[in-house]
C-alpha atoms as a PDB file:
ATOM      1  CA  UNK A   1     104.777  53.343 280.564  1.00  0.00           C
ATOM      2  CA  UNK A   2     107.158  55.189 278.308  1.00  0.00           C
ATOM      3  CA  UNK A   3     105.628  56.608 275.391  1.00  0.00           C
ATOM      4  CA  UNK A   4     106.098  58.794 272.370  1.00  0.00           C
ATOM      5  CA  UNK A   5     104.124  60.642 270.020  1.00  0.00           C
ATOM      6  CA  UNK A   6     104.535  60.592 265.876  1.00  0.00           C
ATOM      7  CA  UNK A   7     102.748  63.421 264.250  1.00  0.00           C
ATOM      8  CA  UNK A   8     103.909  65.703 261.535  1.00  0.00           C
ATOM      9  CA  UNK A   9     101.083  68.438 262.341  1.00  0.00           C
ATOM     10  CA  UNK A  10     102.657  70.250 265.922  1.00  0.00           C
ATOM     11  CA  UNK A  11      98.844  71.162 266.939  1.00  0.00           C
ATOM     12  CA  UNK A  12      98.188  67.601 267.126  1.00  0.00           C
ATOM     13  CA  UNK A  13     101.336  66.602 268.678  1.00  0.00           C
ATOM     14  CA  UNK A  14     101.580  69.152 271.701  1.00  0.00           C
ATOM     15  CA  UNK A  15      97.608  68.006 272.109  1.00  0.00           C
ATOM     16  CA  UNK A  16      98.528  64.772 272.767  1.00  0.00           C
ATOM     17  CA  UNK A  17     100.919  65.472 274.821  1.00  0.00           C
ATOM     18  CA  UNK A  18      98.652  67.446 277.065  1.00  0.00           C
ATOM     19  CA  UNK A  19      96.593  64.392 277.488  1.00  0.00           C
ATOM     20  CA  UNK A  20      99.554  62.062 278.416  1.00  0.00           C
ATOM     21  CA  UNK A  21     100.286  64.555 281.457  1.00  0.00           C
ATOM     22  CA  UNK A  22      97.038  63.828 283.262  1.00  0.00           C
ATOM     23  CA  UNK A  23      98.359  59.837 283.267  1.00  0.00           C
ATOM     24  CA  UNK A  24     100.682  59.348 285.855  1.00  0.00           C
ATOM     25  CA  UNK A  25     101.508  55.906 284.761  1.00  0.00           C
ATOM     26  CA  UNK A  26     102.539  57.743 281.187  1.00  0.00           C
ATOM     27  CA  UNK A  27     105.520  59.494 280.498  1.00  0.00           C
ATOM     28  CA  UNK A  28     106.353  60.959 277.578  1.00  0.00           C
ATOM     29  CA  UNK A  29     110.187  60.495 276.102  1.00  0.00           C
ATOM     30  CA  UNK A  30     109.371  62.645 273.416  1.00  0.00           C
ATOM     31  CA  UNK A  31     107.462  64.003 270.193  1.00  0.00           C
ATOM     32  CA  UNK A  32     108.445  63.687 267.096  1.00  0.00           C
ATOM     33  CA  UNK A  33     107.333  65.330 263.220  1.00  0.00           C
ATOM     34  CA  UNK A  34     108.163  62.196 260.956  1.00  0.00           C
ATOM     35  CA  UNK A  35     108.571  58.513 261.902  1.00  0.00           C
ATOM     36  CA  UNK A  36     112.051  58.540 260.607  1.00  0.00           C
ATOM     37  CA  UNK A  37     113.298  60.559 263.683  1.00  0.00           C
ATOM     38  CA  UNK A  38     110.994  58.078 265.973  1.00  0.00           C
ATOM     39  CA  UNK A  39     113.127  54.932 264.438  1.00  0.00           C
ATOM     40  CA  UNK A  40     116.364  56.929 265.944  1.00  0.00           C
ATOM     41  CA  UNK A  41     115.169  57.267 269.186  1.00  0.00           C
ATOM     42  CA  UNK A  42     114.104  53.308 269.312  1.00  0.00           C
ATOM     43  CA  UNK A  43     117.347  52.535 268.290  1.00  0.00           C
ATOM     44  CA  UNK A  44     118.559  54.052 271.893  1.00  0.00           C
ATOM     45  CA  UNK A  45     115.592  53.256 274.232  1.00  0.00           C
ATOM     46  CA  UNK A  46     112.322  50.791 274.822  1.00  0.00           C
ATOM     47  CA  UNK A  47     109.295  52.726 274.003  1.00  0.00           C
ATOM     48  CA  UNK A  48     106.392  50.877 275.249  1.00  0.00           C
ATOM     49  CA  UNK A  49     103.536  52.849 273.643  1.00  0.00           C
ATOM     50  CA  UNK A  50     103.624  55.067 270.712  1.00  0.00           C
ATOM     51  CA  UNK A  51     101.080  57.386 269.296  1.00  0.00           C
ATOM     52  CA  UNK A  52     101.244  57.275 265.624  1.00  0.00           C
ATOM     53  CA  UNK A  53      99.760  58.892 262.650  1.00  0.00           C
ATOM     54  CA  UNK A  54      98.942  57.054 260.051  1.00  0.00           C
ATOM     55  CA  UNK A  55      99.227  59.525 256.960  1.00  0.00           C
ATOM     56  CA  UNK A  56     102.405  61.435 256.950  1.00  0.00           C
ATOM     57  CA  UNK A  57     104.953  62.277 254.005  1.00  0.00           C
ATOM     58  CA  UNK A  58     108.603  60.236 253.984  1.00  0.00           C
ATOM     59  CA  UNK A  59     107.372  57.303 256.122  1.00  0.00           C
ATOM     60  CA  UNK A  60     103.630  56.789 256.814  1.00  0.00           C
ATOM     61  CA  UNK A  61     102.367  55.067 260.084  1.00  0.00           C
ATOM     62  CA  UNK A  62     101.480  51.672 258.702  1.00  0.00           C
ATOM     63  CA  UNK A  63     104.857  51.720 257.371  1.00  0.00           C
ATOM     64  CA  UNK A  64     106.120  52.274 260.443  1.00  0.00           C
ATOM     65  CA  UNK A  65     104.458  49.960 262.395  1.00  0.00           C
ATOM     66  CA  UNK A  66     105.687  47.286 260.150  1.00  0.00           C
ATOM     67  CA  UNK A  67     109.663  47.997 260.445  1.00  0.00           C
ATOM     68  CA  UNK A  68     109.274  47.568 264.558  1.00  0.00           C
ATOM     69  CA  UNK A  69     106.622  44.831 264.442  1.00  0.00           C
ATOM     70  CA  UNK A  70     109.600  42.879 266.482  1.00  0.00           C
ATOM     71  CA  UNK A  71     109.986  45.648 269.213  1.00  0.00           C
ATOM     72  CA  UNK A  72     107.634  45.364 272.172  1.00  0.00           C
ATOM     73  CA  UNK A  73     106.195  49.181 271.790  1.00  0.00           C
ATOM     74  CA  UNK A  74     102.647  49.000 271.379  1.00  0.00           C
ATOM     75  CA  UNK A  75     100.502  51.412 268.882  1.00  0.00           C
ATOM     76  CA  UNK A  76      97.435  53.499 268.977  1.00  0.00           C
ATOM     77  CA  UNK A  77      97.254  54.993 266.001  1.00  0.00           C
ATOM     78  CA  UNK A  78      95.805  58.315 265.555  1.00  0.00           C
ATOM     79  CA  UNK A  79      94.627  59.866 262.218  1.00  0.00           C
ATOM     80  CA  UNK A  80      91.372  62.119 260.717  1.00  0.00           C
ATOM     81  CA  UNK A  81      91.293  59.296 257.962  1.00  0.00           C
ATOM     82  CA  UNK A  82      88.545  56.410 259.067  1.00  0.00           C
ATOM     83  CA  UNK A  83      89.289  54.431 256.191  1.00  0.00           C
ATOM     84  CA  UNK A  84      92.570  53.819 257.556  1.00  0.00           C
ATOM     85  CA  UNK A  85      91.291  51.969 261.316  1.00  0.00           C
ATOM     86  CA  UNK A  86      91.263  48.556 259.510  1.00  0.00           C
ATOM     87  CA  UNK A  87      94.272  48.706 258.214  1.00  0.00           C
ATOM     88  CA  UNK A  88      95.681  49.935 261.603  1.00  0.00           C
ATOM     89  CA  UNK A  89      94.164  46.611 263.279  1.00  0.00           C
ATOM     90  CA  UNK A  90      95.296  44.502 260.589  1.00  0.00           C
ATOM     91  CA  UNK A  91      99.689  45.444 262.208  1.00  0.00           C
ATOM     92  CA  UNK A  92      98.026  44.500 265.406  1.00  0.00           C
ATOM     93  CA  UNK A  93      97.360  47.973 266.910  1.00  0.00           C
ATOM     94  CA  UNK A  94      96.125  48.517 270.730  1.00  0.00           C
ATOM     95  CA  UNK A  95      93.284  51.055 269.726  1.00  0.00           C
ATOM     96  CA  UNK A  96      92.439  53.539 267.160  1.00  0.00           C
ATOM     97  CA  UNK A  97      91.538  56.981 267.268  1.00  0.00           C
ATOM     98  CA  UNK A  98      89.959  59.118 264.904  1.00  0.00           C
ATOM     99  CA  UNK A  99      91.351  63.220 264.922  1.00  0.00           C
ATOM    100  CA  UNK A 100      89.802  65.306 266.374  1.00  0.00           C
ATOM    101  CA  UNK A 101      90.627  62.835 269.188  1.00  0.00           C
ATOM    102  CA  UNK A 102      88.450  63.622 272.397  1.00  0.00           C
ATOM    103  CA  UNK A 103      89.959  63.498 275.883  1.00  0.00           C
ATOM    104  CA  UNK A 104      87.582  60.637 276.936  1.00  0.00           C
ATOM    105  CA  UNK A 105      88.624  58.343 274.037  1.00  0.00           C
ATOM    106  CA  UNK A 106      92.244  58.900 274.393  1.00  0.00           C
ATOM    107  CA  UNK A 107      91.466  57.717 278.146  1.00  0.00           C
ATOM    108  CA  UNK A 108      89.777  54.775 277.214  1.00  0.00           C
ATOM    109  CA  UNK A 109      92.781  53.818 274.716  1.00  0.00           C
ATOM    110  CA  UNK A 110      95.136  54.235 277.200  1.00  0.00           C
ATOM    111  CA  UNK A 111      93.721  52.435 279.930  1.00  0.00           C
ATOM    112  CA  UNK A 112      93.358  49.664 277.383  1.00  0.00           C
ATOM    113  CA  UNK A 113      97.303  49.606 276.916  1.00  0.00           C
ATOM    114  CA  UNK A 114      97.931  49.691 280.169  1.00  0.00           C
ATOM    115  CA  UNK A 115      95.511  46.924 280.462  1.00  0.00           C
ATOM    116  CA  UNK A 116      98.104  44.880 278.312  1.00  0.00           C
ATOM    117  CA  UNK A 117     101.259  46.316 279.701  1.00  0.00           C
ATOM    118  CA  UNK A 118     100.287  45.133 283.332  1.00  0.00           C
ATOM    119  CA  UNK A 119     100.013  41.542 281.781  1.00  0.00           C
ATOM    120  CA  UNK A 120     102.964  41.823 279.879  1.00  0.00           C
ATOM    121  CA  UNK A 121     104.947  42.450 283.044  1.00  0.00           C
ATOM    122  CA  UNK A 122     102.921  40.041 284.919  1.00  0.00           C
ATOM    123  CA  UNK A 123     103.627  37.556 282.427  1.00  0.00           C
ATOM    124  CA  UNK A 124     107.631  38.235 282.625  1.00  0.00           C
ATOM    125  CA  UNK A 125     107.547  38.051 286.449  1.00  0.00           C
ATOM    126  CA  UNK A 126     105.865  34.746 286.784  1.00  0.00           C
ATOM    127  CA  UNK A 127     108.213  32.914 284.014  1.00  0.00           C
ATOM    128  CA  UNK A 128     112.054  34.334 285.514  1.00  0.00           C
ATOM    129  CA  UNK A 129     114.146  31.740 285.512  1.00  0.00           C
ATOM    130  CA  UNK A 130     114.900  29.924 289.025  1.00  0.00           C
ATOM    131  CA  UNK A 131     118.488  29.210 289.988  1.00  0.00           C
ATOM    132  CA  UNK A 132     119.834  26.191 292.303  1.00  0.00           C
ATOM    133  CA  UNK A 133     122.870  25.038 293.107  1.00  0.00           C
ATOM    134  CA  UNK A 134     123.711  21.303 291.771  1.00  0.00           C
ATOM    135  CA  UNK A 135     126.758  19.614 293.008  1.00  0.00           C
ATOM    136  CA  UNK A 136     128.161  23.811 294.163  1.00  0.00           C
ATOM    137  CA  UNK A 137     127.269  24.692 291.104  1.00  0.00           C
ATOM    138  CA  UNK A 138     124.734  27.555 290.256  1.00  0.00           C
ATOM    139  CA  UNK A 139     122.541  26.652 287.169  1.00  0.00           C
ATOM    140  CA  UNK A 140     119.661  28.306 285.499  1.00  0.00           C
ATOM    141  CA  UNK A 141     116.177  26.800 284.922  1.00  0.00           C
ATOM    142  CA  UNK A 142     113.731  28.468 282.589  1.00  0.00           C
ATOM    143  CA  UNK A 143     110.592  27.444 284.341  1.00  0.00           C
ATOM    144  CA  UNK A 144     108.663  26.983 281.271  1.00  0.00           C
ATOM    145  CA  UNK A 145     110.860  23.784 280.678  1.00  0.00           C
ATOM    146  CA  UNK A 146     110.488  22.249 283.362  1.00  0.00           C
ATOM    147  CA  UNK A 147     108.559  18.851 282.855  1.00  0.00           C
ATOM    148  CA  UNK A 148     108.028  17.629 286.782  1.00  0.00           C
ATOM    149  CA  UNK A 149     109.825  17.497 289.792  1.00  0.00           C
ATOM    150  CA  UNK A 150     109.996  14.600 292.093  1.00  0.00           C
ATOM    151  CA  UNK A 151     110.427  14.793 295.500  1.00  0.00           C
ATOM    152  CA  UNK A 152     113.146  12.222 297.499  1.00  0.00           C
ATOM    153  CA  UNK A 153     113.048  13.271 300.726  1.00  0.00           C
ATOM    154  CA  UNK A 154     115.404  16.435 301.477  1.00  0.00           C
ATOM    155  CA  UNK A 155     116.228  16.908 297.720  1.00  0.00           C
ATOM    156  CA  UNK A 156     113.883  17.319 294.623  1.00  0.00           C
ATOM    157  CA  UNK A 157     114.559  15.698 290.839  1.00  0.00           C
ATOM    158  CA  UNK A 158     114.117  18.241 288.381  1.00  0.00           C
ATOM    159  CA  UNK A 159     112.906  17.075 285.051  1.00  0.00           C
ATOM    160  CA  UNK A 160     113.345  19.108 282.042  1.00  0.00           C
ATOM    161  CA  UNK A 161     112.042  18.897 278.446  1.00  0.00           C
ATOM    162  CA  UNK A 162     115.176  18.142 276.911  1.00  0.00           C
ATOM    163  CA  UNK A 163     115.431  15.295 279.060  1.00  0.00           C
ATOM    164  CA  UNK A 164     117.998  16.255 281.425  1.00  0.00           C
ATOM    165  CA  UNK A 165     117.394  15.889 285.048  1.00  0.00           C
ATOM    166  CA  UNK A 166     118.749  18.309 287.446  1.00  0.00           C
ATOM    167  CA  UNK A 167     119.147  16.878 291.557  1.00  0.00           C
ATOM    168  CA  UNK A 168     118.790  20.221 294.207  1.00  0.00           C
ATOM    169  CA  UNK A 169     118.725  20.200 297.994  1.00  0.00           C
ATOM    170  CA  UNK A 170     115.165  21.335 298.679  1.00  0.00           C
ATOM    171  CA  UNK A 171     112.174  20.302 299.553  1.00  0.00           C
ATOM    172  CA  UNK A 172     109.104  19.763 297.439  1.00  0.00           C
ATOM    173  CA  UNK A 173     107.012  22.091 300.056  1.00  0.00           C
ATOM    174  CA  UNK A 174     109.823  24.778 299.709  1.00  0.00           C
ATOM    175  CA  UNK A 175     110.017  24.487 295.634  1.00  0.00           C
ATOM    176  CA  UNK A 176     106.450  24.776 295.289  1.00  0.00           C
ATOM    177  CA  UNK A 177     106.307  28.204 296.954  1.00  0.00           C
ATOM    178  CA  UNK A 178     109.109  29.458 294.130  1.00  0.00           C
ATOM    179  CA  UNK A 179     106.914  28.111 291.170  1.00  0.00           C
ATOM    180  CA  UNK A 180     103.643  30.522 289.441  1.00  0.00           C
ATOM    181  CA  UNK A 181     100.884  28.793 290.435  1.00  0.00           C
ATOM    182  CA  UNK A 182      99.697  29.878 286.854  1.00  0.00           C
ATOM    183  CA  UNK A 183     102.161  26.802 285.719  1.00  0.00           C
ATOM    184  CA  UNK A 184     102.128  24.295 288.645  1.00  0.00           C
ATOM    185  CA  UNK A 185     100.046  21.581 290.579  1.00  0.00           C
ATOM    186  CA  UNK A 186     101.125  19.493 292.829  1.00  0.00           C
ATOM    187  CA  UNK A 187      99.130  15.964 291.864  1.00  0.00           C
ATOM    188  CA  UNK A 188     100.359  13.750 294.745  1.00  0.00           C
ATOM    189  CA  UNK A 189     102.660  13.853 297.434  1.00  0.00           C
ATOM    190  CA  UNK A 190     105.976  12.829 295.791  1.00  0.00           C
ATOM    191  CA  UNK A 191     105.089  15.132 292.364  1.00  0.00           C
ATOM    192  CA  UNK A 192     104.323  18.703 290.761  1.00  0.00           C
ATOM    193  CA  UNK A 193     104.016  18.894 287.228  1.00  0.00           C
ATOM    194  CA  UNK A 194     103.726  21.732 284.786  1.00  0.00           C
ATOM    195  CA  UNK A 195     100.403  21.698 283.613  1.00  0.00           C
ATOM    196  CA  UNK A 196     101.209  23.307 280.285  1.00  0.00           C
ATOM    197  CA  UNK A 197     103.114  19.965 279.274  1.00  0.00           C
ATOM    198  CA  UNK A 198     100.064  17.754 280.325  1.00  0.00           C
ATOM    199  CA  UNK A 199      98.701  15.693 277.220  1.00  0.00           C
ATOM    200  CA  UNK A 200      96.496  13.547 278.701  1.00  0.00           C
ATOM    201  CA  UNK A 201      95.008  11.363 282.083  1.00  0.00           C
ATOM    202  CA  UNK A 202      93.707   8.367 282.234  1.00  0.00           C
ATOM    203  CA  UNK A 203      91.936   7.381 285.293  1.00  0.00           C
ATOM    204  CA  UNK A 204      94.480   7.785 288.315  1.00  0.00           C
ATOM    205  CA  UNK A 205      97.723   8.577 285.836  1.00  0.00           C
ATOM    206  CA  UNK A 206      98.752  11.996 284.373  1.00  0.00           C
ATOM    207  CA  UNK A 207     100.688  11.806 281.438  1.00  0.00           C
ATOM    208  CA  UNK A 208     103.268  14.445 280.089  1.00  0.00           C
ATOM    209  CA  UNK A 209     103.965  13.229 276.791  1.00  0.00           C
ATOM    210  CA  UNK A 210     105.298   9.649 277.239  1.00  0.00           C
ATOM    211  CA  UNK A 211     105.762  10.015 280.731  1.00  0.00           C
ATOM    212  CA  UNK A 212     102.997   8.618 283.284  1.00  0.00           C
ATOM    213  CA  UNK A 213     102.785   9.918 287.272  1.00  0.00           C
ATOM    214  CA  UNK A 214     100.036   8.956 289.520  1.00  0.00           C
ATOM    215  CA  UNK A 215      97.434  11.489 290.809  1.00  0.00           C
ATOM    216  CA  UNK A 216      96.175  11.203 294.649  1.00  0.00           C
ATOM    217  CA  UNK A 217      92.650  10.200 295.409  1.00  0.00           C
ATOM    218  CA  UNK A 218      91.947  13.314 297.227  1.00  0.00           C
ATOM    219  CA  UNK A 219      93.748  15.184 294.327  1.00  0.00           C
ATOM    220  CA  UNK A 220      92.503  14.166 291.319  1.00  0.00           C
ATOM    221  CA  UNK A 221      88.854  16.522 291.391  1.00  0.00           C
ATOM    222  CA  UNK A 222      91.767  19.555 291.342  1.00  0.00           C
ATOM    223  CA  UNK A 223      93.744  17.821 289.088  1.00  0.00           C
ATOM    224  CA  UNK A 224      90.476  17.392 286.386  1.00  0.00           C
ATOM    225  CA  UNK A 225      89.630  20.498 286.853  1.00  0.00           C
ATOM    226  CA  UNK A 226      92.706  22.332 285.821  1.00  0.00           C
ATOM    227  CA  UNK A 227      93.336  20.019 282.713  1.00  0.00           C
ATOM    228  CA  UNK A 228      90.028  20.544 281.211  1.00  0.00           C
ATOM    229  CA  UNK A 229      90.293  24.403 281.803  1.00  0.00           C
ATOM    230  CA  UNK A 230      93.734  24.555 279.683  1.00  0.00           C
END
């Protein structure tokens, strides 16, 4: 994880920055004495974690926090000031530590960003788009709106949210195995559905919105299962 650290005392800058070399899933891109100098370097590069002190002159770290609450970075503040640590939670911060700021705290912070980070990334992997080729044409599919697909023999029907219905050479067996299981369930032979669109079931049907497919008999225990754990 790239990170930085925003401190306007030096002693508590270059001691953070000791601690960040013992993590070699950390690397530091830089210290810096007043947020305003931080905001340059964001303009120029994804940060994903920042260090940040709360009370400093110009720009303070709350401040801060709220002109990149769009940016990805993730915060643990830092600060001697304890009446600051709700405040700090309140702009969604990872962790807060309270100067002096011992080694095994600062480890427990950062393993809880990385804890975050890891699902992040996980999170991005599993929803890339998939691309097919329709009629020699390559087009893009954002998995997450994908509806169902129906299987008709050596090609697949791709139904979207939008309502648009995209026709691929493939096999329903071969699509599967490109899908995140986190997202898809094959209910019968002919059908997988994204379970994130599923509004209801009644008895052997699964509805997505208006749209009714039928579950298999030796299915539909899997099928329960996952809808009442969403």
């Amino acid at each position: 994880m790239k990170c930085i650290v925003i401190d306007d005392e030096r002693i508590a800058r270059e001691g953070l920055n000791e601690f960040i070399k013992e993590f070699d899933f950390l690397e530091s891109k830089g210290c810096f004495s007043n947020a305003h100098l931080a905001l340059e370097k964001l303009k120029t590069e994804t940060i994903d974690l920042i260090f940040l002190d709360i009370q400093m002159p110009l720009l303070n770290g709350l401040e801060f926090a709220e002109m990149i609450k769009d940016k990805p970075s993730m915060i643990i503040f830092t600060t001697a000031y304890s009446e600051f640590a709700l405040k700090g939670y309140k702009v969604n911060a990872v962790d807060y530590l309270l100067k002096p700021i011992f080694f095994e705290d600062f480890k427990a912070a950062v393993f809880k960003a990385k804890k975050l980070y890891d699902l992040m990334v996980h999170q991005e992997d599993i929803l890339k788009p998939l691309f097919f080729k329709e009629n020699g044409v390559l087009v893009k599919i954002p998995v997450t709106q994908i509806l169902y697909i129906q299987s008709m023999q050596n090609y697949i029907e791709i139904y979207l949210d939008n309502r648009k219905r995209i026709i691929v050479h493939h096999t329903l067996k071969s699509i599967l195995d490109l899908l995140p299981k986190e997202y898809f369930l094959q209910i019968h032979k002919s059908f997988i559905v994204n379970t994130k669109h599923i509004t209801h079931i009644d008895g052997a049907t699964l509805y997505l919105k208006e749209t009714g497919l039928p579950i298999a008999r030796n299915r539909k225990e899997d099928v329960v299962k996952v809808f009442l754990s969403m």
